[in-house]
Protein backbone atom coordinates (compact mmCIF):
# COMPACT_ATOMS: atom_id res chain seq x y z
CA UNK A 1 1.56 18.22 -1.18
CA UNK A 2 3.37 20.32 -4.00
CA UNK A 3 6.97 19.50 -2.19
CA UNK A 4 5.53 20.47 0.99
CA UNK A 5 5.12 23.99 0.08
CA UNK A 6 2.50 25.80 1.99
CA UNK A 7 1.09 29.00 -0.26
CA UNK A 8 -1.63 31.18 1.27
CA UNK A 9 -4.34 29.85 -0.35
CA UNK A 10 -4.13 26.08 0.77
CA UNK A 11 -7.08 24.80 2.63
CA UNK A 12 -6.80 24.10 6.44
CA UNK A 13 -10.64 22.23 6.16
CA UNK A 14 -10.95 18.44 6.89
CA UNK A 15 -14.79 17.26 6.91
CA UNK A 16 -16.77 14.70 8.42
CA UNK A 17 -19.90 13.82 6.08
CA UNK A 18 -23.09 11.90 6.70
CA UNK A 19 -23.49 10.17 2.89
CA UNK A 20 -27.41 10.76 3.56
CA UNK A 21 -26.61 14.32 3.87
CA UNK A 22 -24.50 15.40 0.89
CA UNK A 23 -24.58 19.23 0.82
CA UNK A 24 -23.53 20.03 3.99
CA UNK A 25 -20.46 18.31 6.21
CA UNK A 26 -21.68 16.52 9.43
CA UNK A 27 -18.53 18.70 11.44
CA UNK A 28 -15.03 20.25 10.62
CA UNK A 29 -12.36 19.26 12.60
CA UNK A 30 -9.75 22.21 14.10
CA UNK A 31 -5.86 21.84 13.54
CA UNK A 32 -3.30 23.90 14.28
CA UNK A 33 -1.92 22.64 10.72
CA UNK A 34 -3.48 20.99 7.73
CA UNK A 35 -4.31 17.12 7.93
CA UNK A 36 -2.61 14.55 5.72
CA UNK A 37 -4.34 11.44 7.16
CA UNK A 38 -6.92 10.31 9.09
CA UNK A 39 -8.44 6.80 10.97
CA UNK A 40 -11.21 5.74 12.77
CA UNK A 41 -10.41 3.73 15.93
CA UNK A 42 -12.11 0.50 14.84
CA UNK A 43 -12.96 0.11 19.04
CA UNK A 44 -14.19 3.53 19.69
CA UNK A 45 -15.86 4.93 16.42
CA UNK A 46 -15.95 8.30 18.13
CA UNK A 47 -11.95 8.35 18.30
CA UNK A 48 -9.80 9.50 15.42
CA UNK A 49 -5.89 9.94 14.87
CA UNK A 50 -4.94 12.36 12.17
CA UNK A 51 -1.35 13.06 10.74
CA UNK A 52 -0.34 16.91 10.18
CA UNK A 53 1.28 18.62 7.70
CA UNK A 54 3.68 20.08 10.30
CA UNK A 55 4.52 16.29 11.65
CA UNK A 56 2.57 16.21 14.43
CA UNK A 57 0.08 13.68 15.46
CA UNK A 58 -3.33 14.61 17.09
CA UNK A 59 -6.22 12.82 18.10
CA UNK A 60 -10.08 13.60 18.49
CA UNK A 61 -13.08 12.66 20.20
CA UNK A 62 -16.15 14.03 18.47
CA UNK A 63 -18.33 13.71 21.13
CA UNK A 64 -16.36 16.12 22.71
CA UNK A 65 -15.27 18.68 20.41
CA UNK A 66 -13.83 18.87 16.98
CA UNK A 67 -10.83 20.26 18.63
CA UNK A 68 -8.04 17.65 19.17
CA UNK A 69 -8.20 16.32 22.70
CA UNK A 70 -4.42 16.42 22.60
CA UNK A 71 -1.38 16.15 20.34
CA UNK A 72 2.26 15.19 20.14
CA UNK A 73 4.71 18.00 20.99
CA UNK A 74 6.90 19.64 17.90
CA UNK A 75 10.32 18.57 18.93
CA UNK A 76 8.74 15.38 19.45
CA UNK A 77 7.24 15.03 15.79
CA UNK A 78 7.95 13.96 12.69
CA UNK A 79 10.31 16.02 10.36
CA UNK A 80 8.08 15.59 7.37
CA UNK A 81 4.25 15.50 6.96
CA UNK A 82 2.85 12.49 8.32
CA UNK A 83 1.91 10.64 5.48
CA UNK A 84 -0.14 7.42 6.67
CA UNK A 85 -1.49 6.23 10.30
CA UNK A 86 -2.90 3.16 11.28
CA UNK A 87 -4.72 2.05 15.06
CA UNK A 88 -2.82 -1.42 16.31
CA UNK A 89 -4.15 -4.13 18.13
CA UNK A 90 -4.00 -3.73 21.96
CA UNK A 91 -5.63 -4.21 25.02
CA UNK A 92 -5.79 -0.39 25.41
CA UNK A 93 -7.21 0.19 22.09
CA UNK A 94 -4.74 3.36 22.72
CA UNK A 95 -1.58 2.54 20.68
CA UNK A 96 -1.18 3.89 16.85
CA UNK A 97 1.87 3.77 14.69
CA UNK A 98 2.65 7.05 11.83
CA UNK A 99 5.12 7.11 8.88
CA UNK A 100 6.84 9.58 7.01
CA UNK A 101 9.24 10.73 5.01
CA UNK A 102 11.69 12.14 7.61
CA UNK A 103 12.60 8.10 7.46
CA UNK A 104 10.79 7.23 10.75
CA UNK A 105 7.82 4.96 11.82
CA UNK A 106 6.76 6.71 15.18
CA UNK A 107 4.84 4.57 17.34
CA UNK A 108 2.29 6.11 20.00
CA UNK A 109 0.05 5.91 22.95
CA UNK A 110 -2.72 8.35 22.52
CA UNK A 111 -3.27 8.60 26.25
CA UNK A 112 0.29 10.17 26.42
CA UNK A 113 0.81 11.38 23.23
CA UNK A 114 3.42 14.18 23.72
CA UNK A 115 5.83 11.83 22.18
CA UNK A 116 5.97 8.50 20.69
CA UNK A 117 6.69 5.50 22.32
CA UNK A 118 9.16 3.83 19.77
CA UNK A 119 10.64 4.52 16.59
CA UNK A 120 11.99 2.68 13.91
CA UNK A 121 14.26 3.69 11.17
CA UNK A 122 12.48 2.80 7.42
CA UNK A 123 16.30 1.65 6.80
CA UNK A 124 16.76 -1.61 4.51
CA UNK A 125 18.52 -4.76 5.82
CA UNK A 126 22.26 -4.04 5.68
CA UNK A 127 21.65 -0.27 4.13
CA UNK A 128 22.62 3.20 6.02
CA UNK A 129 20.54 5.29 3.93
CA UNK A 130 16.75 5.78 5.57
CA UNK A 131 13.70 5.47 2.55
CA UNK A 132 10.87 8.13 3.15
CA UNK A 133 7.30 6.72 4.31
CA UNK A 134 4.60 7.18 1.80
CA UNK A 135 2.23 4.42 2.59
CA UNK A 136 1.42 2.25 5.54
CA UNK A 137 -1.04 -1.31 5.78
CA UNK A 138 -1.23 -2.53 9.19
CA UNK A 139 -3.11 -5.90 9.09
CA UNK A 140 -3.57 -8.24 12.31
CA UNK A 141 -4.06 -11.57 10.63
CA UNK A 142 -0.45 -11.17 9.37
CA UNK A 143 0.64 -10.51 13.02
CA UNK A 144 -0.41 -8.26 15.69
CA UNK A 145 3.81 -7.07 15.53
CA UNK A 146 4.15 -6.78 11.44
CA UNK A 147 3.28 -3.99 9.46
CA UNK A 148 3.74 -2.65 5.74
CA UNK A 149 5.52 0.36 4.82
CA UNK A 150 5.64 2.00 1.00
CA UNK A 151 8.40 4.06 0.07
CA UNK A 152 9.03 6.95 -1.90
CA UNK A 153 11.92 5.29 -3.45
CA UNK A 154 10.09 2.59 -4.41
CA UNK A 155 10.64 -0.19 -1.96
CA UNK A 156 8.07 -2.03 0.02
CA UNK A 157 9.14 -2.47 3.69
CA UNK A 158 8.12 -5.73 5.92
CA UNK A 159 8.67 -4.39 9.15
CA UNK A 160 8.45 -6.68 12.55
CA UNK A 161 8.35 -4.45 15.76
CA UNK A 162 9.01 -7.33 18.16
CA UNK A 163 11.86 -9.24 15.53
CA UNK A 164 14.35 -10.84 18.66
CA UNK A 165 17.50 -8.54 16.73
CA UNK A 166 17.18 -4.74 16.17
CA UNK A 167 19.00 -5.33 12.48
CA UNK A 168 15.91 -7.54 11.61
CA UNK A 169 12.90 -5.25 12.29
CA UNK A 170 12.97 -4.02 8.88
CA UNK A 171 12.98 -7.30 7.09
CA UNK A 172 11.88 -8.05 3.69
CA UNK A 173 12.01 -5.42 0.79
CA UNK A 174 9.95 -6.23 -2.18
CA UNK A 175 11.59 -3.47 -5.08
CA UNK A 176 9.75 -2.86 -8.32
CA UNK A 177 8.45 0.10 -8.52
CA UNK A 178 10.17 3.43 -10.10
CA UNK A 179 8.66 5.72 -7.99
CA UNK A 180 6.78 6.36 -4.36
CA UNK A 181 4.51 3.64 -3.33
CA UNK A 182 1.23 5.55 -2.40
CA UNK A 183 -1.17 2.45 -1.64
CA UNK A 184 -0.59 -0.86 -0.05
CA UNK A 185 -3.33 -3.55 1.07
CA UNK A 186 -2.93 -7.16 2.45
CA UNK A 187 -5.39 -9.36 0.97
CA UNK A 188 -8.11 -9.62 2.95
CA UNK A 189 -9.10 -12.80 2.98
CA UNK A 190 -5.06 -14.20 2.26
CA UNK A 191 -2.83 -12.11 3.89
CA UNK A 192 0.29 -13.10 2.45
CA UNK A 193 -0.72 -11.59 -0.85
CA UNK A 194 0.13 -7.76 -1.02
CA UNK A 195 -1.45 -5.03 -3.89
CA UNK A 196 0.95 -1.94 -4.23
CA UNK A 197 -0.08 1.12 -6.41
CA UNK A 198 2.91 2.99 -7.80
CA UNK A 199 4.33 4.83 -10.29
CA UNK A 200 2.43 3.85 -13.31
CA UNK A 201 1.23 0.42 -12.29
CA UNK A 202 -0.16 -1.95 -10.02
CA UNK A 203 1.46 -5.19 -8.56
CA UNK A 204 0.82 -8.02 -6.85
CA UNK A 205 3.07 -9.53 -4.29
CA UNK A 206 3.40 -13.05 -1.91
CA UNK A 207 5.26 -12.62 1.12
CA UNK A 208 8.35 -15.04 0.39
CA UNK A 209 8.93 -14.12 -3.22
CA UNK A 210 10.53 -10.92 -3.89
CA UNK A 211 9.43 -9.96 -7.26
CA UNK A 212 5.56 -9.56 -7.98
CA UNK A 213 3.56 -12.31 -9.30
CA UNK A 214 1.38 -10.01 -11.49
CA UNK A 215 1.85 -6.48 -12.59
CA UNK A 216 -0.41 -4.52 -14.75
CA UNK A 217 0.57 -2.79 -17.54
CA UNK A 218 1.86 0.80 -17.52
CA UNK A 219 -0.51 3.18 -17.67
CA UNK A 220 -0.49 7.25 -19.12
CA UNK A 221 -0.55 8.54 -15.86
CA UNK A 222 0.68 7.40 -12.26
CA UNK A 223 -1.32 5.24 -10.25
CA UNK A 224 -2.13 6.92 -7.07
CA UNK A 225 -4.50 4.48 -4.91
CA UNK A 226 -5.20 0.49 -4.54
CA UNK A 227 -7.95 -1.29 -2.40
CA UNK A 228 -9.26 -4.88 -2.34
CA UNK A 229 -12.61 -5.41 -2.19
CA UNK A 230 -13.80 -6.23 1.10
CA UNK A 231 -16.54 -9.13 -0.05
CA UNK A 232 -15.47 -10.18 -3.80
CA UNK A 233 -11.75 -11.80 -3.12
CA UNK A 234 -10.74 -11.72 -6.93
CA UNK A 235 -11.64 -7.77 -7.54
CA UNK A 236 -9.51 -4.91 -6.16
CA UNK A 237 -10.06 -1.35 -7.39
CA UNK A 238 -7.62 1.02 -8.03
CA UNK A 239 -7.76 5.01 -9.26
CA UNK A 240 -5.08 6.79 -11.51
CA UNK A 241 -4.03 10.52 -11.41
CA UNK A 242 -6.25 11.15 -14.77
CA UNK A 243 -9.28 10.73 -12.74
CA UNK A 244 -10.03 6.95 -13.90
CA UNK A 245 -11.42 4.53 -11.37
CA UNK A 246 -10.41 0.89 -12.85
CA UNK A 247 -12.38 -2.22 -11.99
CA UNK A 248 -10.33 -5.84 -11.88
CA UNK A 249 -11.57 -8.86 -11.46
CA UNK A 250 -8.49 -11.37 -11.78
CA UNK A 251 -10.50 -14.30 -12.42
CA UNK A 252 -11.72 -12.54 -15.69
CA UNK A 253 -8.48 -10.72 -16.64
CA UNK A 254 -4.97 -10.53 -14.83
CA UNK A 255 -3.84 -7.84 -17.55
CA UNK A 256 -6.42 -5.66 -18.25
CA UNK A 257 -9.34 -3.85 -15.83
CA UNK A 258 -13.09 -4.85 -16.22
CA UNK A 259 -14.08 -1.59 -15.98
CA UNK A 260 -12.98 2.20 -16.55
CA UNK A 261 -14.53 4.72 -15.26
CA UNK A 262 -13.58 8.66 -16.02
CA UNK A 263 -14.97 10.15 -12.21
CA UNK A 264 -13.65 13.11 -12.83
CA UNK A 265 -11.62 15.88 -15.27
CA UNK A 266 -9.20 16.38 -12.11
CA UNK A 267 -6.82 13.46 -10.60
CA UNK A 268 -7.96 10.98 -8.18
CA UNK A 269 -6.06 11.37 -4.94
CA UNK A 270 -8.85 8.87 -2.47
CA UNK A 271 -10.44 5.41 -2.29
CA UNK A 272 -12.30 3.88 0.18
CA UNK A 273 -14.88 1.00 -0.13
CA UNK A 274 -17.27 0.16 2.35
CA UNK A 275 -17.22 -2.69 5.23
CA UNK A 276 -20.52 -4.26 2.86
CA UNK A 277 -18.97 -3.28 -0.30
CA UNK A 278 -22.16 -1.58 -1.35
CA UNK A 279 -20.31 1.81 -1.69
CA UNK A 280 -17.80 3.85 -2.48
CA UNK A 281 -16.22 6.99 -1.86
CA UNK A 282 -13.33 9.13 -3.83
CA UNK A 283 -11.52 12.06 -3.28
CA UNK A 284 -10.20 14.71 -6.04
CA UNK A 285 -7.54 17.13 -6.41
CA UNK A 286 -9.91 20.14 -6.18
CA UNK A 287 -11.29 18.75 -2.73
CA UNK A 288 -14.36 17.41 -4.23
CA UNK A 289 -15.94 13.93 -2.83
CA UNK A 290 -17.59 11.29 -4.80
CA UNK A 291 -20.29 8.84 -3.57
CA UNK A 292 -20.62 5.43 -5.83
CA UNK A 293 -23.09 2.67 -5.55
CA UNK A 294 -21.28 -0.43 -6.70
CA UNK A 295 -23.86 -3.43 -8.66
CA UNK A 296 -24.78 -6.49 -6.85
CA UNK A 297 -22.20 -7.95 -9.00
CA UNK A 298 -19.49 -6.44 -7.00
CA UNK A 299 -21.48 -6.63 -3.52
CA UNK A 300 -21.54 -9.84 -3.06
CA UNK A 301 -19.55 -12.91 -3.64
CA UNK A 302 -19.64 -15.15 -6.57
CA UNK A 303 -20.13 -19.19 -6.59
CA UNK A 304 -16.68 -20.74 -5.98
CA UNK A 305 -14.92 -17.47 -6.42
CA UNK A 306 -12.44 -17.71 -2.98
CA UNK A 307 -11.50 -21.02 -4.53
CA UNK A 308 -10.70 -20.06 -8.34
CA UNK A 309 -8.74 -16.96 -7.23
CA UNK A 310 -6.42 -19.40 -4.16
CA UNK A 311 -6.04 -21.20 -7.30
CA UNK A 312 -4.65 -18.16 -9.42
CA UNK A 313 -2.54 -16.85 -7.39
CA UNK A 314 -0.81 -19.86 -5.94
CA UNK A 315 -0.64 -20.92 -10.24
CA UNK A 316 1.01 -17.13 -9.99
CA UNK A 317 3.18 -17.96 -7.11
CA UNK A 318 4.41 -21.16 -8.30
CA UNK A 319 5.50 -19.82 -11.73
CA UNK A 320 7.38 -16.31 -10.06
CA UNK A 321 9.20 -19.29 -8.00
CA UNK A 322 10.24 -21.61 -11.42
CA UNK A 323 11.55 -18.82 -12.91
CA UNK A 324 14.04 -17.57 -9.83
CA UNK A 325 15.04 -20.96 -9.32
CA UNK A 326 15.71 -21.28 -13.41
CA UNK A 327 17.24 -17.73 -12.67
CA UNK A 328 20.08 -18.47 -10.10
CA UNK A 329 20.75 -22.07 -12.07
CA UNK A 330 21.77 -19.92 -14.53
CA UNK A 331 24.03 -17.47 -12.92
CA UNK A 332 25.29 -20.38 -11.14
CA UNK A 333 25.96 -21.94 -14.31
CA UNK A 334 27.54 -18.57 -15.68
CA UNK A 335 29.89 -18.51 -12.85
CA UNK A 336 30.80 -21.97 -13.33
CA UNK A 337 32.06 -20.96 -16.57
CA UNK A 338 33.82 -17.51 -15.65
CA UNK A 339 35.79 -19.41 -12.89
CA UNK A 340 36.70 -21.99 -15.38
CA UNK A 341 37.78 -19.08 -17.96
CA UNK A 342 39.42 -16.43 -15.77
CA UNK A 343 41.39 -14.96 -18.64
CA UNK A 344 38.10 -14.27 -20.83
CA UNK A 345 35.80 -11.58 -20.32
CA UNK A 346 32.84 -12.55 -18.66
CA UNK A 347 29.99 -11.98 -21.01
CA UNK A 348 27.83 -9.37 -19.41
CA UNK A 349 24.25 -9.63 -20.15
CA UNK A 350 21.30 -7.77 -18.54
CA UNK A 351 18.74 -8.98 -15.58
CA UNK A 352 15.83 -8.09 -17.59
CA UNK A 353 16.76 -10.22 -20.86
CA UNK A 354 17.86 -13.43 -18.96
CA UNK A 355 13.90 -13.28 -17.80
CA UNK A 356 12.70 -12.76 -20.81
CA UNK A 357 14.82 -16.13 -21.96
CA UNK A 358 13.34 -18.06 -19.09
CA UNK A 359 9.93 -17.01 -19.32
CA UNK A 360 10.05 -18.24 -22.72
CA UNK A 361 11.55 -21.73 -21.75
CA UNK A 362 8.82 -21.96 -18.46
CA UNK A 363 5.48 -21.11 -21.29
CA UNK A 364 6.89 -23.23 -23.84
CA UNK A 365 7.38 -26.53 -21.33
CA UNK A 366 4.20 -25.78 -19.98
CA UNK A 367 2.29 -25.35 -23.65
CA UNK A 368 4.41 -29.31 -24.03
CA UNK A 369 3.18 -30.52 -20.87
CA UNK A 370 -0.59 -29.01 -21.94
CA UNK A 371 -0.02 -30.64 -24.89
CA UNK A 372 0.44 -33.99 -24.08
């Protein structure tokens, strides 16, 4: 993905392994270009939807062949490689959605996949300009209709395909990060809590507040994958382009990982955790593949643990919320003045330093109230 050059020598391979069988793949599936992405249908574990690097979409049945059974039509296609696909909940167990960065969602019915169904421009409320689609997290218990889509510019998109106005299926835009947005996950056991991975950082976000409730710190080299665990709900894992696999555990640390691993002397590009959480598998920039046991520590859930981390992040929430509302008293305030004073200057002073002033204020009433 070297801006979507195409040299010679790049590999047209995608694999399908059996983890008992490491040295040789289980069967290579055909393309008429190289895949991005791939998914499982989670009805029909036989049927997969991959995303070309040509824009296309194709899907396979391996008990048929590892050719695709069919696929979407050029003129028909995305612009742009398809970066991220996801199955959605239907009756058919047929429909999928893809993003890009041509600035589209695409959605699709497998069964008549020559072109897609719907489309949605990855357009901010109010904006003209389209954002390109890096990332994609399609989760039902937010709503069969709602899905997530990270941007190369940054943005996080809250996108609604049945919203009752057109203007309003791209709704909320969480901004923060200073460059593309290559992971996104609902929590999995509260879905109104969002992990992004991005730039060089990871942050945590609640659906009605628009500025993360944790962040971590910045780290040497961009962070280029996220993933909750599926059976711990305080520990996520993330992997950074210096081929470090970090380990949190938020009711430990908020700030700092658990554990760092170095997996490997190339970047990390993959992460995936198992259903169980027993395992683990990662992907590197050379196209090698690495199989991790994790410790019964991080298989299975701790005493009290869904409890102590609702309790975090809803402390988290509560404190993101103080300091907005502290926030806009303050530029209310400010504006109170300016009107008052229209033949001074308005004093201009930056976004980032008024927070710093009310962060300050919020820890120092709550170290009173502690105190007392």
């Amino acid at each position: 993905m070297q801006f979507q050059k195409q040299p010679p020598t790049m590999s047209n391979s995608s694999y399908i392994w059996d983890v008992s069988r490491s040295n040789t793949p289980e069967a290579e599936l055909e393309s008429t270009s190289q895949i991005v992405c791939s998914k499982y249908n989670p009805k029909e574990l036989s049927v997969l939807v991959s995303g070309l690097y040509n824009g296309q979409l194709a899907f396979y049945d391996t008990r048929k062949s590892t050719r695709p059974i069919d696929s979407s039509s050029i003129e028909h296609s995305h612009r742009d490689p398809v970066y991220d696909v996801a199955w959605l909940q239907s009756k058919t167990a047929a429909e999928c959605l893809s993003v890009s960065t041509d600035g589209f969602a695409y959605y699709w019915d497998i069964r008549k996949i020559a072109e897609p169904v719907d489309s949605l421009p990855l357009k901010e409320k109010g904006s003209s300009s389209a954002l390109g689609g890096v990332s994609l997290d399609y989760e039902v218990a937010a709503g069969p209709t709602k899905f997530m889509v990270g941007t190369e510019q940054g943005a996080v998109l809250l996108c609604n395909r049945k919203a009752k106005h057109a203007a309003d299926r791209v709704g909320a835009s969480y901004r923060g990060h200073h460059g593309p947005v290559y992971a996104i996950q609902r929590h999995p056991y509260y879905p109104k809590y969002i992990l992004s991975a991005g730039d060089w950082t990871v942050r945590l976000w609640v659906d009605d507040v628009r500025t993360p409730i944790c962040m971590s710190p910045y780290h040497s080299s961009y962070v280029i994958g996220c993933q909750w665990s599926p059976v711990r709900p305080a520990v996520s894992y993330t992997i950074r382009m210096e081929g470090v696999l970090d380990i949190w555990d938020y009711t430990c640390m908020q700030n700092t990982p658990v554990l760092s691993i170095k997996v490997s002397e190339r970047g990390l590009t993959a992460l995936r955790v198992q259903e169980q959480g027993a395992h683990m598998v990662l992907g590197t920039k050379d196209g090698g593949i690495t199989l991790m046991g994790m410790s019964a520590g991080l298989a299975s859930m701790q005493p009290n643990e869904k409890q102590s981390i609702a309790q975090m992040f809803e402390r988290e929430t509560k404190r993101e919320k103080n300091l907005e509302a502290r926030i806009k008293e303050l530029r209310q305030k400010a504006k109170r003045v300016q009107d008052q004073q229209p033949s001074e200057p308005p004093e201009l002073t930056m976004d980032m330093n008024l927070l710093d002033t009310v962060e300050k204020e919020f820890l120092a009433y709550q170290n009173r109230s502690f105190e007392s």
